[in-house]
Protein backbone atom coordinates (compact mmCIF):
# COMPACT_ATOMS: atom_id res chain seq x y z
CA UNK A 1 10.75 -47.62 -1.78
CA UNK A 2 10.11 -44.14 0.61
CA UNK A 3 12.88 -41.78 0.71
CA UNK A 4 14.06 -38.77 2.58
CA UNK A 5 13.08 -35.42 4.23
CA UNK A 6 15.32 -32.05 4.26
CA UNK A 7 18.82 -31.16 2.95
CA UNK A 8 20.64 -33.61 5.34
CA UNK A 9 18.01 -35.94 5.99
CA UNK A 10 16.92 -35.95 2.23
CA UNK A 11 21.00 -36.16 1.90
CA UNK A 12 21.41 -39.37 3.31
CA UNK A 13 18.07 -41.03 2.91
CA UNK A 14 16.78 -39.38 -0.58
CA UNK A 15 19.07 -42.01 -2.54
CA UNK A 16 18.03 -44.79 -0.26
CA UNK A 17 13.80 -45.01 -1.46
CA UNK A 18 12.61 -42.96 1.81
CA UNK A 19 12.05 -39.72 0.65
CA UNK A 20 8.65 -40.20 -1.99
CA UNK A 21 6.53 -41.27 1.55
CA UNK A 22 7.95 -38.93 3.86
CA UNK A 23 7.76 -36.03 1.32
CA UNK A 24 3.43 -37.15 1.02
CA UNK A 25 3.29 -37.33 4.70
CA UNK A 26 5.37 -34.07 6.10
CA UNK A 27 4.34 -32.33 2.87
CA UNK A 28 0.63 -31.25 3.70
CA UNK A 29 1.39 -30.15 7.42
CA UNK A 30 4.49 -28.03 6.52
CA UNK A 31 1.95 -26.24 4.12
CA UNK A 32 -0.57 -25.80 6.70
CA UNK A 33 1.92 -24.04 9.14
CA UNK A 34 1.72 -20.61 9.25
CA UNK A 35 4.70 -18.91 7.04
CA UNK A 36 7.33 -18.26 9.62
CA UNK A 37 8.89 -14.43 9.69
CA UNK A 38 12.47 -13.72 8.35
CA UNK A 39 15.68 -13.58 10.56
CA UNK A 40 16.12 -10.43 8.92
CA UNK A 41 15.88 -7.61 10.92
CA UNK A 42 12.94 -5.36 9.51
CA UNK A 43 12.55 -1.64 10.35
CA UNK A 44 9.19 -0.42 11.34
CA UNK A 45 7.61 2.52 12.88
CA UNK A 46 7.16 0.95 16.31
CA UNK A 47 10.70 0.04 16.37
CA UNK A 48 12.77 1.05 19.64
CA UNK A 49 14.66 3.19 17.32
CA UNK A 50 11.23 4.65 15.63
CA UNK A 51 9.98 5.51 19.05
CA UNK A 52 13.07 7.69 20.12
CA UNK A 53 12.44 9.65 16.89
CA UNK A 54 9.32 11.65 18.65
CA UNK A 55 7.06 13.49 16.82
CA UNK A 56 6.88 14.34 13.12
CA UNK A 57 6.89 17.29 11.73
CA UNK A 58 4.50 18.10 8.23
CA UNK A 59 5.61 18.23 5.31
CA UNK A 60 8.74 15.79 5.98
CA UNK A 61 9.22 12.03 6.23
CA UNK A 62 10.59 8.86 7.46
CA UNK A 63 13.55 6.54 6.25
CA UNK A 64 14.21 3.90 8.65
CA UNK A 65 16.25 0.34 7.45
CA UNK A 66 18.45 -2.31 9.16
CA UNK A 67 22.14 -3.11 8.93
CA UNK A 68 23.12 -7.28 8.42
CA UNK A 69 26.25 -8.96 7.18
CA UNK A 70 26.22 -11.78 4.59
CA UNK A 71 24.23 -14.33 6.49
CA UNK A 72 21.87 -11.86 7.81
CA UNK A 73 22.76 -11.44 11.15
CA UNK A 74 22.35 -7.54 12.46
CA UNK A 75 25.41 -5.41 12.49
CA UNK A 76 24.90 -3.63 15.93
CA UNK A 77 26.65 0.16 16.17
CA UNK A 78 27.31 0.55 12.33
CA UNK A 79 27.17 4.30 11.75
CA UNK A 80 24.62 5.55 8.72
CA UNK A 81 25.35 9.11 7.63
CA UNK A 82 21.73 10.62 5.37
CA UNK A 83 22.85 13.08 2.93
CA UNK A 84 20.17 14.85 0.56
CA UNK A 85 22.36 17.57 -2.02
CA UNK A 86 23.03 20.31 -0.57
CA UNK A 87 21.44 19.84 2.91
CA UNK A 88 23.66 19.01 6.03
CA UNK A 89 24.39 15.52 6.92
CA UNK A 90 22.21 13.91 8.89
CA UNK A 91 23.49 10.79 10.98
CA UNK A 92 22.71 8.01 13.31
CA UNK A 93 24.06 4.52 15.25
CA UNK A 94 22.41 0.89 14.30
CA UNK A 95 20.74 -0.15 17.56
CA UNK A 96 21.52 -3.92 19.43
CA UNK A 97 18.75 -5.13 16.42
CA UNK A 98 20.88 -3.96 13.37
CA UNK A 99 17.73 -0.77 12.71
CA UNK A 100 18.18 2.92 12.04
CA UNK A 101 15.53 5.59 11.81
CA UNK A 102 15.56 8.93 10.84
CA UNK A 103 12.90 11.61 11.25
CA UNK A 104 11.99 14.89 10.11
CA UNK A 105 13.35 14.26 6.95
CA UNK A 106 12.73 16.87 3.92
CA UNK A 107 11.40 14.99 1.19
CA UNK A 108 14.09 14.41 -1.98
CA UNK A 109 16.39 12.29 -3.40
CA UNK A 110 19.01 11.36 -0.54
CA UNK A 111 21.65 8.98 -0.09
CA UNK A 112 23.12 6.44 2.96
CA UNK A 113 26.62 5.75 3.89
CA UNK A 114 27.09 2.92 5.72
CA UNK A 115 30.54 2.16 7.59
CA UNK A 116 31.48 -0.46 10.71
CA UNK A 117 34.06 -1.67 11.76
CA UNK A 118 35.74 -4.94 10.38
CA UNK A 119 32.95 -4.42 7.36
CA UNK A 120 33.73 -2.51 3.45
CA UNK A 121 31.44 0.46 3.33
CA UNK A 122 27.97 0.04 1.73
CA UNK A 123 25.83 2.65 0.07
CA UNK A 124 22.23 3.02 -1.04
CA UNK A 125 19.64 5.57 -2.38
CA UNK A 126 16.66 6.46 -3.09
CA UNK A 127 13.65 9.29 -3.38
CA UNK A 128 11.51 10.49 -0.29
CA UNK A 129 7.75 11.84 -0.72
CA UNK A 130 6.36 14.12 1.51
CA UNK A 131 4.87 12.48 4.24
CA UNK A 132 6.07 8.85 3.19
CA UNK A 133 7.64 6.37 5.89
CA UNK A 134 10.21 5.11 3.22
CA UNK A 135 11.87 1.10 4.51
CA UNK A 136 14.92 0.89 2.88
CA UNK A 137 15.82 -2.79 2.15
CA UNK A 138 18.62 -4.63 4.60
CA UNK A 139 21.75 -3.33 3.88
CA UNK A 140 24.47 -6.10 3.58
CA UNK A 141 27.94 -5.51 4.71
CA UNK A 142 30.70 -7.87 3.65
CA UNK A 143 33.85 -7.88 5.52
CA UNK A 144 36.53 -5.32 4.69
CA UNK A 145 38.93 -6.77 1.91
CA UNK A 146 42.04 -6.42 4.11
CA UNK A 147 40.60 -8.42 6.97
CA UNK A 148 39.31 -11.16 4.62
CA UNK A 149 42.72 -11.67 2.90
CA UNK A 150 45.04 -10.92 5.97
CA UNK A 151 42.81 -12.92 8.83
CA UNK A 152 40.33 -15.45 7.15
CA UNK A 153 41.38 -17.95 5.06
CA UNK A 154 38.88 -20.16 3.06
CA UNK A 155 39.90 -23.08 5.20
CA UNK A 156 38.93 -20.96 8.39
CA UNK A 157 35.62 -19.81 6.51
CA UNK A 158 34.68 -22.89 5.58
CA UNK A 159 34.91 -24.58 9.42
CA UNK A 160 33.00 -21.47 10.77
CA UNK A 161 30.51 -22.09 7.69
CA UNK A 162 30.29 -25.40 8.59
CA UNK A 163 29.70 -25.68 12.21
CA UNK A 164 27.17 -23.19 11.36
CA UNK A 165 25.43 -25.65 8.92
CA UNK A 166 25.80 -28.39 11.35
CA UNK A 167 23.19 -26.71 13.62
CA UNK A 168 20.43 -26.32 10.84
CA UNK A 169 17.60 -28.49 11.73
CA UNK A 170 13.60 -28.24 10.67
CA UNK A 171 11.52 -27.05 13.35
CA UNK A 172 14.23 -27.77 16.03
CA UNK A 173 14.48 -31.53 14.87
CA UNK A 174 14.71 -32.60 11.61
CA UNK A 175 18.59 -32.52 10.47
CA UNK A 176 19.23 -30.02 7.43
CA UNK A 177 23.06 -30.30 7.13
CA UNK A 178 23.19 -30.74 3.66
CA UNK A 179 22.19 -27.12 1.85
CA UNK A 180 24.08 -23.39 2.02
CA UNK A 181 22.32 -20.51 2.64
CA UNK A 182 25.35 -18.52 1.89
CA UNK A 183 26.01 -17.71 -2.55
CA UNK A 184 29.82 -17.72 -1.78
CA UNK A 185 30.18 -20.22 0.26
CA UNK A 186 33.58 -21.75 0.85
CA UNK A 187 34.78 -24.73 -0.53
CA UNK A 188 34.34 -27.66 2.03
CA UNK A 189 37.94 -29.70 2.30
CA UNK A 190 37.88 -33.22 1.99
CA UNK A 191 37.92 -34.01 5.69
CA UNK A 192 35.01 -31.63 5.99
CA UNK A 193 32.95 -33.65 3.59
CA UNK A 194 33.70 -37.06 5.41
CA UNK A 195 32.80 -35.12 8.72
CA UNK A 196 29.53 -33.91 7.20
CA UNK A 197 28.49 -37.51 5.88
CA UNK A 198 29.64 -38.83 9.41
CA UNK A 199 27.36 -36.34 10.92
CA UNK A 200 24.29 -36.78 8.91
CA UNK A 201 24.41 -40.50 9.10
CA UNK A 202 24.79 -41.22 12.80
CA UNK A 203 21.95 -38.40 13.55
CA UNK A 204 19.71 -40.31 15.78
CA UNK A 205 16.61 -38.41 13.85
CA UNK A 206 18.45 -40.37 10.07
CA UNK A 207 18.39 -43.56 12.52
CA UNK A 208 15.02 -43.23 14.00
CA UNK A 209 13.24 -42.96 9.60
CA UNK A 210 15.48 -45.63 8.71
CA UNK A 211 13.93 -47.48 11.45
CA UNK A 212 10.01 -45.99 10.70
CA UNK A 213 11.17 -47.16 7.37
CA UNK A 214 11.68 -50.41 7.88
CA UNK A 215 8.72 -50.74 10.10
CA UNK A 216 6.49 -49.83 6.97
CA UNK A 217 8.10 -52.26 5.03
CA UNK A 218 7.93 -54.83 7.14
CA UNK A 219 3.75 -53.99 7.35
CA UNK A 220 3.37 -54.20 3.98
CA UNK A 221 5.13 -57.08 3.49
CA UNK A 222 7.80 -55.07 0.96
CA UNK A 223 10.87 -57.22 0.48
CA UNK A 224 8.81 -60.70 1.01
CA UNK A 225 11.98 -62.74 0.88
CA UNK A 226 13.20 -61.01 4.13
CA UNK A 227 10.48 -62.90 6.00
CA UNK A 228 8.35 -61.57 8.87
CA UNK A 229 9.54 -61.01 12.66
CA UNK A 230 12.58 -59.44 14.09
CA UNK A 231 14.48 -61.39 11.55
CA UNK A 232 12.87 -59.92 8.78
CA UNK A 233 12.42 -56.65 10.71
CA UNK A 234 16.18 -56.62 11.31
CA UNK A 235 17.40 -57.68 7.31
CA UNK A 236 14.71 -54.83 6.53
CA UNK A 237 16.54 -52.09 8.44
CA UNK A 238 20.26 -52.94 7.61
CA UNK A 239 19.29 -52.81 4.07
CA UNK A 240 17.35 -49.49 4.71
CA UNK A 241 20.13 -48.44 6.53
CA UNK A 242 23.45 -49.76 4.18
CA UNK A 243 21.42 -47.45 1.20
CA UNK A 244 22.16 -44.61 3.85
CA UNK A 245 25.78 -45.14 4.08
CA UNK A 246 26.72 -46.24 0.71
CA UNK A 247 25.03 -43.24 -0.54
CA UNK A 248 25.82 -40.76 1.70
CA UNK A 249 29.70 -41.54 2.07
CA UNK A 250 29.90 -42.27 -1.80
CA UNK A 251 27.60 -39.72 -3.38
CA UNK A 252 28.74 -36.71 -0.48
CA UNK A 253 32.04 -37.59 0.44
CA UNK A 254 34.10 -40.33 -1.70
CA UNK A 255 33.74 -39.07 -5.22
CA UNK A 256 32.91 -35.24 -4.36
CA UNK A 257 36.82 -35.28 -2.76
CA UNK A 258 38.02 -37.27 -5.83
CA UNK A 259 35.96 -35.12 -8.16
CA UNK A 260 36.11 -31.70 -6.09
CA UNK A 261 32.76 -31.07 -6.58
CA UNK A 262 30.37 -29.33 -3.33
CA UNK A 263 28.05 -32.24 -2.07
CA UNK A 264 25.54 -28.87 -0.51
CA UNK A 265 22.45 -27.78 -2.49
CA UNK A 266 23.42 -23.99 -2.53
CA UNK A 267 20.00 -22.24 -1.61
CA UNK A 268 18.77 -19.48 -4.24
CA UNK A 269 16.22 -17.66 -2.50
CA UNK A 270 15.93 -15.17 -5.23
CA UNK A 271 14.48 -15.05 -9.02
CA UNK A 272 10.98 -15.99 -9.98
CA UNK A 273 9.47 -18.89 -8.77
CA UNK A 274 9.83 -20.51 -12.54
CA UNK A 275 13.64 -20.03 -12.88
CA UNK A 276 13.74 -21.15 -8.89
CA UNK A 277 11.83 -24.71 -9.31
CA UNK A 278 13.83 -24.98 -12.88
CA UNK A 279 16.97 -24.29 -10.91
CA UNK A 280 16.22 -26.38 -7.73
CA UNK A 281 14.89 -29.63 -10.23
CA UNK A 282 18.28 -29.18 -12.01
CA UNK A 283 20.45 -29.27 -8.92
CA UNK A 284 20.57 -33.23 -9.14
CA UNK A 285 22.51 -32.80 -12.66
CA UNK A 286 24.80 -30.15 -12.26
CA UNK A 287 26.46 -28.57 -8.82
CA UNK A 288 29.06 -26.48 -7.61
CA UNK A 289 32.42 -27.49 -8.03
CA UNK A 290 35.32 -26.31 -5.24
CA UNK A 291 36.05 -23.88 -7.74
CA UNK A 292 33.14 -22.07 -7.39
CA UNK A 293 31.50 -23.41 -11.07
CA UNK A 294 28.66 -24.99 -12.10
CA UNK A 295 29.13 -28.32 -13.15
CA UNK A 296 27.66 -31.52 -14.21
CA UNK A 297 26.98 -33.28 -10.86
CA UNK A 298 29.04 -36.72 -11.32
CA UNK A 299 28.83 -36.80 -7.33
CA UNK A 300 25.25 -37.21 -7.13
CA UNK A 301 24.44 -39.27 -10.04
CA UNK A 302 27.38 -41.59 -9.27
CA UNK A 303 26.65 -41.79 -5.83
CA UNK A 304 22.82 -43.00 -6.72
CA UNK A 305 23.89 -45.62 -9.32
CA UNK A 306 26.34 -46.81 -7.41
CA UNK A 307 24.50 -47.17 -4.15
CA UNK A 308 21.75 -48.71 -5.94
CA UNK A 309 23.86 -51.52 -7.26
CA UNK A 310 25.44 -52.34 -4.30
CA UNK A 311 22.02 -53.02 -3.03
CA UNK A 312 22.15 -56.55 -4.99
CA UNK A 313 24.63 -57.73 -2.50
CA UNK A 314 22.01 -57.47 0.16
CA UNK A 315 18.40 -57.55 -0.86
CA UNK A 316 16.21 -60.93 -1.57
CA UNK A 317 17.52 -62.91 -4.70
CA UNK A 318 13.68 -61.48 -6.20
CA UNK A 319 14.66 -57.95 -5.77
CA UNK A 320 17.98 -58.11 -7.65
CA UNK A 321 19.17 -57.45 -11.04
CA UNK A 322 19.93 -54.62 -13.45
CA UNK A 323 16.16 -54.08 -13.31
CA UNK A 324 16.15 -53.19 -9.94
CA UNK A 325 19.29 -51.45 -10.09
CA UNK A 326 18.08 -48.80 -12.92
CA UNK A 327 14.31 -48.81 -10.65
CA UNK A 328 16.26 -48.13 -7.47
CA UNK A 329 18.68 -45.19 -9.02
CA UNK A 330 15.55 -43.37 -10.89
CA UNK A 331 13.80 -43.62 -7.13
CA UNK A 332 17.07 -41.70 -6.07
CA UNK A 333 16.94 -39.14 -8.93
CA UNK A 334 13.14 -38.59 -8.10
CA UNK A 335 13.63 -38.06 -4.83
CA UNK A 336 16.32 -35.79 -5.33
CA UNK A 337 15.06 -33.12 -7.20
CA UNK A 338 12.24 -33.50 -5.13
CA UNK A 339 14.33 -32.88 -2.03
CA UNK A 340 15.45 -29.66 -3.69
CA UNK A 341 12.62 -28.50 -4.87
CA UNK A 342 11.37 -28.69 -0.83
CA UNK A 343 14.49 -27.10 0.15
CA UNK A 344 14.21 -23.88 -2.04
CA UNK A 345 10.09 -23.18 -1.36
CA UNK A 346 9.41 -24.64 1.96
CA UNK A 347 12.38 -26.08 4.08
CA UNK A 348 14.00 -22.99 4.95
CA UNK A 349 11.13 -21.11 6.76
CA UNK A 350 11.09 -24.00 8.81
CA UNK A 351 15.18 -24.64 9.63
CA UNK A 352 16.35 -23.17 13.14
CA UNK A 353 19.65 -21.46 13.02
CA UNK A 354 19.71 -20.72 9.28
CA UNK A 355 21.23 -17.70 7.80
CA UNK A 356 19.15 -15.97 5.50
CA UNK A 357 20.42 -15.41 1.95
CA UNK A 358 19.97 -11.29 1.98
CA UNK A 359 20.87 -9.58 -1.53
CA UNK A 360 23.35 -7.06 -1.63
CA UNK A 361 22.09 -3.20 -1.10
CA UNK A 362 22.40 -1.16 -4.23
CA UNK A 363 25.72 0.35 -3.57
CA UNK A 364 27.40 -2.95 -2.89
């Protein structure tokens, strides 16, 4: 049985059989796109700030970067001060794209100071050639202790994390509600996680596979005892459908409240490619718990055997059984992992609106 597509939509439909067709049949044309370009702002020479520079002078060279808080958004107006031993200080204003330049630089070991406001200060270094347009790497600024402990709470962090989420969606349409891009992300309430379930089941794009879904089914005569027409059509897409809610609101919201486990596949984004697919294949056994830990994930797996026997209630009398059951929960676990697996190489050069997961600079 087919199961599901991205974080969200692999969320609610991965458990329910959709994902294994839709993953064969968006799978090739995702590949054959064109590898988007990072949100994160990069410094280059023919950057507004690289162009105010002017000319440069021999014998010197270039360090240019750009300035982003934790989800990789630029921090306009953040002051960087270059200092190089014993030389004067040397220092400049992010512009409106988070970028600094400076020119004319001697070449040497040097140091930048980063401070702005509402944000800790952040450091980095490095060693300048003669002649060499050195690109520092984004400089991430978390928020200042103080205004993290006085004015943000984790409840407050996690509803501004979450709306954020809520937006995600592959190539403008596909929902991906489901997965973090954020390493610290806080701990979703138990509301939040019945809100997120809600979200991701009513999505009209969720309703619209379950209904392609059934539609294949019904072509290929897959549940027999369901019968043909808009009877069988109909039976065919309620089951579809019920495997979306029972394991969506069980596996993502029921037992990861009672359990206080994190229902999101936290994105890793960093590592070799190895210890990323052994991570990402892994997710559907162990998980974040609201503690911050990694855990084995009783949420998941409970959710998929569960759902999966529930189905007896509902499917032809030949499609029943602990047979079926066991079939139907290793489809879930297979489509899982293979949901994750998307989401870490592929998904999130395609998702609108999501933060990039930028490592820290070397003084951070």
């Amino acid at each position: 049985m087919p199961n599901s597509l991205t974080g969200t939509l692999f969320r609610p439909l991965r458990r329910s059989g959709i994902l294994l067709w839709l993953t064969l049949a968006f799978s090739v044309p995702v590949f054959a796109q064109v590898r988007q370009p990072s949100t994160v702002p990069q410094a280059t020479a023919s950057s507004p700030a690289a162009q105010r520079a002017g000319s440069q002078s021999a014998g010197t060279g270039i360090i240019m970067g750009a300035v982003v808080d934790k989800t990789g958004a630029a921090v306009a107006g953040a002051r960087i001060e270059l200092t190089r031993g014993d030389r004067p200080a040397q220092e400049t204003v992010a512009d409106a794209t988070g970028q600094f330049f400076f020119a004319n630089v001697a070449p040497g070991p040097f140091r930048l100071a980063v401070t702005a406001q509402g944000f800790a200060a952040q450091t980095a270094s490095g060693v300048l050639h003669a002649g060499e347009s050195f690109t520092a790497p984004p400089i991430a600024m978390r928020l200042a202790t103080v205004v993290t402990e006085v004015h943000v709470s984790p409840a407050e962090e996690a509803k501004v994390e979450l709306h954020a989420e809520e937006q995600q969606r592959v190539l403008g349409v596909v929902p991906n509600f489901y997965v973090t891009y954020v390493p610290d992300a806080a701990p979703l309430a138990p509301r939040q996680k019945f809100q997120l379930a809600w979200k991701a089941t009513i999505d009209p794009v969720t309703i619209a596979v379950v209904g392609a879904t059934a539609g294949f089914e019904q072509a290929t005569n897959y549940y027999s005892g369901y019968g043909q027409g808009a009877q069988g059509y109909g039976k065919r897409f309620g089951a579809t459908y019920a495997n979306v809610l029972t394991s969506t609101f069980i596996g993502d919201a029921v037992l990861p409240s009672l359990l206080k486990q994190d229902p999101r596949y936290f994105y890793r984004g960093k590592g070799s490619k190895r210890s990323r697919l052994l991570y990402a294949l892994g997710y559907t056994f162990f998980c974040k718990g609201d503690n911050g830990r990694y855990e084995p994930n009783y949420s998941e797996l409970g959710g998929i055997f569960i759902s999966s026997g529930i189905g007896n209630a509902y499917y032809p009398s030949t499609d029943r059984g602990v047979g079926r059951t066991f079939q139907g929960a290793l489809i879930g676990i297979a489509g899982s992992s293979a949901a994750n697996v998307l989401e870490e190489f592929i998904v999130s050069k395609f998702t609108s609106r999501a933060p990039q997961n930028v490592p820290s600079s070397s003084g951070s």
